[in-house]
PDB file of N, CA and C in Angstrom:
ATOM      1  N   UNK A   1       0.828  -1.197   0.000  1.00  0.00           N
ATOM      2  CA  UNK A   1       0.000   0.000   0.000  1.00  0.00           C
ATOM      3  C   UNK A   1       0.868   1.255   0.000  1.00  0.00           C
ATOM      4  N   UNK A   2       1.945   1.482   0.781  1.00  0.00           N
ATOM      5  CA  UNK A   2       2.889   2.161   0.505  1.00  0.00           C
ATOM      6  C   UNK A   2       2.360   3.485   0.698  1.00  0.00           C
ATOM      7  N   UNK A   3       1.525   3.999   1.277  1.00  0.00           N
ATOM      8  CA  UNK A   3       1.030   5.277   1.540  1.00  0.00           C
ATOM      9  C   UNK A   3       0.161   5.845   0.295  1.00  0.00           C
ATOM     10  N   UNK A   4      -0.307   4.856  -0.494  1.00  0.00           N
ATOM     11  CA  UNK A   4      -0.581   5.366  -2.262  1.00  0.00           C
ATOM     12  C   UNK A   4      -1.974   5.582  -2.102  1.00  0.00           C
ATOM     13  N   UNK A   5      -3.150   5.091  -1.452  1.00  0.00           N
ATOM     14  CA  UNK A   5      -4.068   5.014  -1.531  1.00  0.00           C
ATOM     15  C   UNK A   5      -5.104   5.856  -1.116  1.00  0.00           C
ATOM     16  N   UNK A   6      -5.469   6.356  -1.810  1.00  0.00           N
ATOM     17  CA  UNK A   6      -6.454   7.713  -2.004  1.00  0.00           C
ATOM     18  C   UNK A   6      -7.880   7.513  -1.357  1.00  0.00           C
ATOM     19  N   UNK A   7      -8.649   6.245  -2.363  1.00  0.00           N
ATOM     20  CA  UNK A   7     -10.102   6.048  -2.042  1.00  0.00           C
ATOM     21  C   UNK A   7      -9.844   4.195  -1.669  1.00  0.00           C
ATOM     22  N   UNK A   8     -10.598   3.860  -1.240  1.00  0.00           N
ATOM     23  CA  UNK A   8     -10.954   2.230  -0.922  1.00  0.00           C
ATOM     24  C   UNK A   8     -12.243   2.002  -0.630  1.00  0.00           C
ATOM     25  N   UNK A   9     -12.746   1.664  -2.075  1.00  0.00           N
ATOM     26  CA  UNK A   9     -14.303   1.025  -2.395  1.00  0.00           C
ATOM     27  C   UNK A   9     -14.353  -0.317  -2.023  1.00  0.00           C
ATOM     28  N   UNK A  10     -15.413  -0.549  -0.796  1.00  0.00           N
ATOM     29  CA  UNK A  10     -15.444  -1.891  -0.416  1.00  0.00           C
ATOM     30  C   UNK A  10     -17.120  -2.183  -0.801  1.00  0.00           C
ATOM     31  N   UNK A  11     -17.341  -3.439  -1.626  1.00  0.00           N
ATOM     32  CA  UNK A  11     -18.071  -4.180  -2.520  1.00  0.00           C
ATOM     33  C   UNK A  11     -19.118  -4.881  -1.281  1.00  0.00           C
ATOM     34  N   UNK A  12     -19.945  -4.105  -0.344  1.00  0.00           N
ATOM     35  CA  UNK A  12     -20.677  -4.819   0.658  1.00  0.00           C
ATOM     36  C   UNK A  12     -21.869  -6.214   0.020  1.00  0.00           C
ATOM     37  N   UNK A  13     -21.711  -6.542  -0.934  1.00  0.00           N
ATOM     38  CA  UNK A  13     -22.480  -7.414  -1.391  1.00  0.00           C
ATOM     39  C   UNK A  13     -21.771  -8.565  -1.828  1.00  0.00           C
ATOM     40  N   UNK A  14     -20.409  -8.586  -1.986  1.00  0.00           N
ATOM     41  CA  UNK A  14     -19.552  -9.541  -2.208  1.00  0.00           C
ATOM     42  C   UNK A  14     -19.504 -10.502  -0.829  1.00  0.00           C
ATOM     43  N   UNK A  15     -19.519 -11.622  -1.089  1.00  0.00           N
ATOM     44  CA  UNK A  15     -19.381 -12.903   0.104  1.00  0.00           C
ATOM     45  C   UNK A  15     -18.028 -13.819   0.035  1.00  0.00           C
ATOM     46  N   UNK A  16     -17.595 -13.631   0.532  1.00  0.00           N
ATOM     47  CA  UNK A  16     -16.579 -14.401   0.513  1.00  0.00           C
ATOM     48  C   UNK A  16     -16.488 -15.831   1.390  1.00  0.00           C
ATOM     49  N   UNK A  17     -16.386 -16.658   0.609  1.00  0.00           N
ATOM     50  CA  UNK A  17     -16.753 -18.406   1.471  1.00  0.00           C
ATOM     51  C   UNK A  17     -15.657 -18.123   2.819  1.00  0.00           C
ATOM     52  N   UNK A  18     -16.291 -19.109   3.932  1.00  0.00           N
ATOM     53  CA  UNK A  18     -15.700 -18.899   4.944  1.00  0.00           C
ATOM     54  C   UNK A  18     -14.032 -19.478   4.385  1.00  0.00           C
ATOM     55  N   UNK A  19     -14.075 -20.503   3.478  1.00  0.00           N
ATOM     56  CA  UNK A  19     -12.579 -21.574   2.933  1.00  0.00           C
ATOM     57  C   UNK A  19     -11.630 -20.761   1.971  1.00  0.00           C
ATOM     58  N   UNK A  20     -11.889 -19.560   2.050  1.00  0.00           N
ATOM     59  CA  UNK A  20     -11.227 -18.587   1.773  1.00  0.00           C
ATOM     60  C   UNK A  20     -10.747 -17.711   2.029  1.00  0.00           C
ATOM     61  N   UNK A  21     -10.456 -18.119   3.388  1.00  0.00           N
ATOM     62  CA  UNK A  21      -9.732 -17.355   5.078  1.00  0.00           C
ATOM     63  C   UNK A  21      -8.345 -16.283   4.687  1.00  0.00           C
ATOM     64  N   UNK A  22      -7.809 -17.004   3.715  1.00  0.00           N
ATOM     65  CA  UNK A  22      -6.908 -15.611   3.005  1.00  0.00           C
ATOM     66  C   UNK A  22      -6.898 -14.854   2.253  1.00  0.00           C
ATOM     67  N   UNK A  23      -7.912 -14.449   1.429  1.00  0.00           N
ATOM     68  CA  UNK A  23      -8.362 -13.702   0.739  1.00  0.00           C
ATOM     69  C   UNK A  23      -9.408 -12.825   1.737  1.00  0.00           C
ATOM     70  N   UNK A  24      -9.943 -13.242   2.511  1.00  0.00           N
ATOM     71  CA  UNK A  24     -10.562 -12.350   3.637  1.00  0.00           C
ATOM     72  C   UNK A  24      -9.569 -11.192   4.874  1.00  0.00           C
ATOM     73  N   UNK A  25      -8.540 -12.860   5.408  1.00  0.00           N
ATOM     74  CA  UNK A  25      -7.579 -11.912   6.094  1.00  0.00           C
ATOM     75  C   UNK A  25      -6.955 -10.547   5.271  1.00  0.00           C
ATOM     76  N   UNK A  26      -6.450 -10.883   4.154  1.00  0.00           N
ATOM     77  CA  UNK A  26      -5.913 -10.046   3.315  1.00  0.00           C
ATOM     78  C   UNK A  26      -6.857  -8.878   3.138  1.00  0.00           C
ATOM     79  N   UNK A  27      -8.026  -8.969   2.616  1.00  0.00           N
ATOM     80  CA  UNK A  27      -9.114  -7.927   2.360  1.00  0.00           C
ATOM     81  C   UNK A  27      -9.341  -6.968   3.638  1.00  0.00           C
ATOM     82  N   UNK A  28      -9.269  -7.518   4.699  1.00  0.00           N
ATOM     83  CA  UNK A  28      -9.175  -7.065   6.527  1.00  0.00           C
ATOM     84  C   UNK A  28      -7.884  -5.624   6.498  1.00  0.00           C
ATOM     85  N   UNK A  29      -6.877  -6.717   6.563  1.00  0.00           N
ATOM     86  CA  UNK A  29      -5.644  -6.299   6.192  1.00  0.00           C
ATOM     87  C   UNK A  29      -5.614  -4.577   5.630  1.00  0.00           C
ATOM     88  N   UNK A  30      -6.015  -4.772   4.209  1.00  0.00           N
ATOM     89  CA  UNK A  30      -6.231  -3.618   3.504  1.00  0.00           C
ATOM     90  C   UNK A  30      -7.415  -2.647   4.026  1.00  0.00           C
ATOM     91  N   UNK A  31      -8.152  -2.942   5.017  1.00  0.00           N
ATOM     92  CA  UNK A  31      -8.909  -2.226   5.222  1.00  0.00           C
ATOM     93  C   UNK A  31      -8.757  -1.372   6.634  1.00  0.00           C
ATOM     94  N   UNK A  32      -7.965  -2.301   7.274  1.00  0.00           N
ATOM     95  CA  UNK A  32      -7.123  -2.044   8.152  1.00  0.00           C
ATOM     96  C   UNK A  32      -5.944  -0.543   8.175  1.00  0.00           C
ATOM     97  N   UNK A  33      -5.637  -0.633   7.317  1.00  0.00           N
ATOM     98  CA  UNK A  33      -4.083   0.182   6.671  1.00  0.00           C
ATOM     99  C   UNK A  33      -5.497   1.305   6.511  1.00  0.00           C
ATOM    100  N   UNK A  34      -6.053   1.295   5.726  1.00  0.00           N
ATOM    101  CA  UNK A  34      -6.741   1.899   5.416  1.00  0.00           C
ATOM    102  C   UNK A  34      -7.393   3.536   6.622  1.00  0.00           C
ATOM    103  N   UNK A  35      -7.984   2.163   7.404  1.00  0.00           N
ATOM    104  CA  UNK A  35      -8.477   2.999   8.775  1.00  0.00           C
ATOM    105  C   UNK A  35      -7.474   3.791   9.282  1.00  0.00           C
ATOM    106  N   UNK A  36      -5.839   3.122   9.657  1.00  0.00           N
ATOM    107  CA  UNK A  36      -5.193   3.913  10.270  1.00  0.00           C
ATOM    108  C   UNK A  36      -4.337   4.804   9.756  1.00  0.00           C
ATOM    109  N   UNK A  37      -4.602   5.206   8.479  1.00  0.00           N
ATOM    110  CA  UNK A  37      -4.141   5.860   7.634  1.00  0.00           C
ATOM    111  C   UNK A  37      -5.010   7.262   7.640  1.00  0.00           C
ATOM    112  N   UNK A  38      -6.120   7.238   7.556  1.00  0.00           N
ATOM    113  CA  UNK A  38      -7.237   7.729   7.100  1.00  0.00           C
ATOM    114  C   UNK A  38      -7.396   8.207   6.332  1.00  0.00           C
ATOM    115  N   UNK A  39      -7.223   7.272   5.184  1.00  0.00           N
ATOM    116  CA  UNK A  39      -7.780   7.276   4.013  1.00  0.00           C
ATOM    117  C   UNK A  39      -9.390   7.343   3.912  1.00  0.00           C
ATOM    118  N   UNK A  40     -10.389   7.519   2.703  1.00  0.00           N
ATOM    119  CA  UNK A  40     -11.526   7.330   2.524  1.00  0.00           C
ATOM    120  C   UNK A  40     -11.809   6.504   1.850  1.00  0.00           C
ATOM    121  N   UNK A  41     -12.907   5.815   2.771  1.00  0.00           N
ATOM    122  CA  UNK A  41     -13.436   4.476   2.631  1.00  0.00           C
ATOM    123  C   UNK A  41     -14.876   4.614   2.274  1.00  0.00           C
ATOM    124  N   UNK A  42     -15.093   4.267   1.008  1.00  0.00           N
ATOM    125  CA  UNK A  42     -16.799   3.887   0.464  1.00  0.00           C
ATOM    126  C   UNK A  42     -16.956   2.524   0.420  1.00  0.00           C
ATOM    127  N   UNK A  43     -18.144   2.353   0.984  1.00  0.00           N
ATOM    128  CA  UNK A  43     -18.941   1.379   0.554  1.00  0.00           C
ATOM    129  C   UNK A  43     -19.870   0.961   0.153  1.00  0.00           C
ATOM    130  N   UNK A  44     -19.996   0.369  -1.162  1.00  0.00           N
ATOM    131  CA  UNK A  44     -20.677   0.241  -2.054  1.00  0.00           C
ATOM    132  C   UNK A  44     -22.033  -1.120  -1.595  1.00  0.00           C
ATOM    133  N   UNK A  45     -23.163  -0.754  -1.421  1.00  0.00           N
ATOM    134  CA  UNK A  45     -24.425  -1.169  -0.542  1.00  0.00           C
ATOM    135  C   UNK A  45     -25.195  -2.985  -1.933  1.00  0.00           C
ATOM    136  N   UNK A  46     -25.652  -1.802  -2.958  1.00  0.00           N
ATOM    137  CA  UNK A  46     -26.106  -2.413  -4.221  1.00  0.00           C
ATOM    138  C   UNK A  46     -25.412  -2.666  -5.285  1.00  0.00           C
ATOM    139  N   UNK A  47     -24.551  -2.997  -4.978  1.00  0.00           N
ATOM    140  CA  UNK A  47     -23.288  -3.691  -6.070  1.00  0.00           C
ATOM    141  C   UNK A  47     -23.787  -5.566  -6.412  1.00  0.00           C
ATOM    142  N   UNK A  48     -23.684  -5.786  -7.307  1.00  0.00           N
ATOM    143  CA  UNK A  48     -23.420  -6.676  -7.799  1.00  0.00           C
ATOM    144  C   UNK A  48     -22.800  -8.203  -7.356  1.00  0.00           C
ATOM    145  N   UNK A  49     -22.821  -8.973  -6.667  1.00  0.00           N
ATOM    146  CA  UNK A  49     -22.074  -9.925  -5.872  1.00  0.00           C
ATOM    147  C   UNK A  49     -20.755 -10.293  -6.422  1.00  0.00           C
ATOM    148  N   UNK A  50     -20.669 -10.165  -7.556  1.00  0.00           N
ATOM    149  CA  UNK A  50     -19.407 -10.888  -8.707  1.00  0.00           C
ATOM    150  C   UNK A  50     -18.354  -9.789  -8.682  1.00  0.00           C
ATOM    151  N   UNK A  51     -19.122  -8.359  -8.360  1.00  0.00           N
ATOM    152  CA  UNK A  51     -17.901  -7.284  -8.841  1.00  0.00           C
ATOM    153  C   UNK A  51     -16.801  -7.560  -7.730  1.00  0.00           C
ATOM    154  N   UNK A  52     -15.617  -7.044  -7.265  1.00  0.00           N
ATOM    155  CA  UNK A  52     -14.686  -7.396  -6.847  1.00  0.00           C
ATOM    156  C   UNK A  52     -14.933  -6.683  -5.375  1.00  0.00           C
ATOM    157  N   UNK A  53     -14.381  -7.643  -4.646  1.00  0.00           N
ATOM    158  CA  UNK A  53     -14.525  -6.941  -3.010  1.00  0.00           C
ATOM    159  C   UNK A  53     -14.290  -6.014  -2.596  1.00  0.00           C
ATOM    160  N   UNK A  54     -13.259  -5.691  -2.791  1.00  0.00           N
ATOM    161  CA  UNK A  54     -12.406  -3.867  -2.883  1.00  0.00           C
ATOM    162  C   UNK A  54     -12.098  -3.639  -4.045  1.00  0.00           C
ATOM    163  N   UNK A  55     -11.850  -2.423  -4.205  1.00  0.00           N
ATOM    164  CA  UNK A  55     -10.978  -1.689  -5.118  1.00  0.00           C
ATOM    165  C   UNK A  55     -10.459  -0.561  -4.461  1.00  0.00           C
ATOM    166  N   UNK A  56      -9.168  -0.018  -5.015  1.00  0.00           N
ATOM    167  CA  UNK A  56      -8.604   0.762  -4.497  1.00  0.00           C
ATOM    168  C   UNK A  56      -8.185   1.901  -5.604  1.00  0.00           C
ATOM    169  N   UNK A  57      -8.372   3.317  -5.420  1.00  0.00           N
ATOM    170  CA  UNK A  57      -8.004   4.506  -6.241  1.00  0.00           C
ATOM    171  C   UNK A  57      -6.984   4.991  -5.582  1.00  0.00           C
ATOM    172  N   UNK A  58      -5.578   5.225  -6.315  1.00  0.00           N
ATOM    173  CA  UNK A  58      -4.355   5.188  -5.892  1.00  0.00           C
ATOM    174  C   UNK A  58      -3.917   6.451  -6.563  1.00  0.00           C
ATOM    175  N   UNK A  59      -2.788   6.897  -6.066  1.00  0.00           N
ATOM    176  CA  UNK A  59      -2.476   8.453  -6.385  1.00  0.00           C
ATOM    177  C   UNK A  59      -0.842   8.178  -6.365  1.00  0.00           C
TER     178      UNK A  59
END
């Protein structure tokens, strides 16, 4: 993350199987950095289930 991250769109309709414990930790992770950064964080309510869990707008 490197201090780059501007916006962090998190995909509240995306599910992630519980057997996919690292792709979750990881997603945490980034959201994490995020908070203590204070960066801005959207989250996206009526999204699509397939679109991607996060995304990140980087500067």
């Amino acid at each position: 993350m490197e201090n780059r991250i501007q916006q962090l769109v998190i995909n509240a309709q995306h599910h992630i199987e519980p057997t996919e414990r690292e792709e979750y930790d990881a997603i945490n992770g980034v959201i994490s950095e995020a908070l203590a950064k204070n960066d801005q964080i959207i989250v996206l309510r009526d999204q699509a289930p397939e679109m991607a869990p996060v995304s990140a707008v980087t500067y």
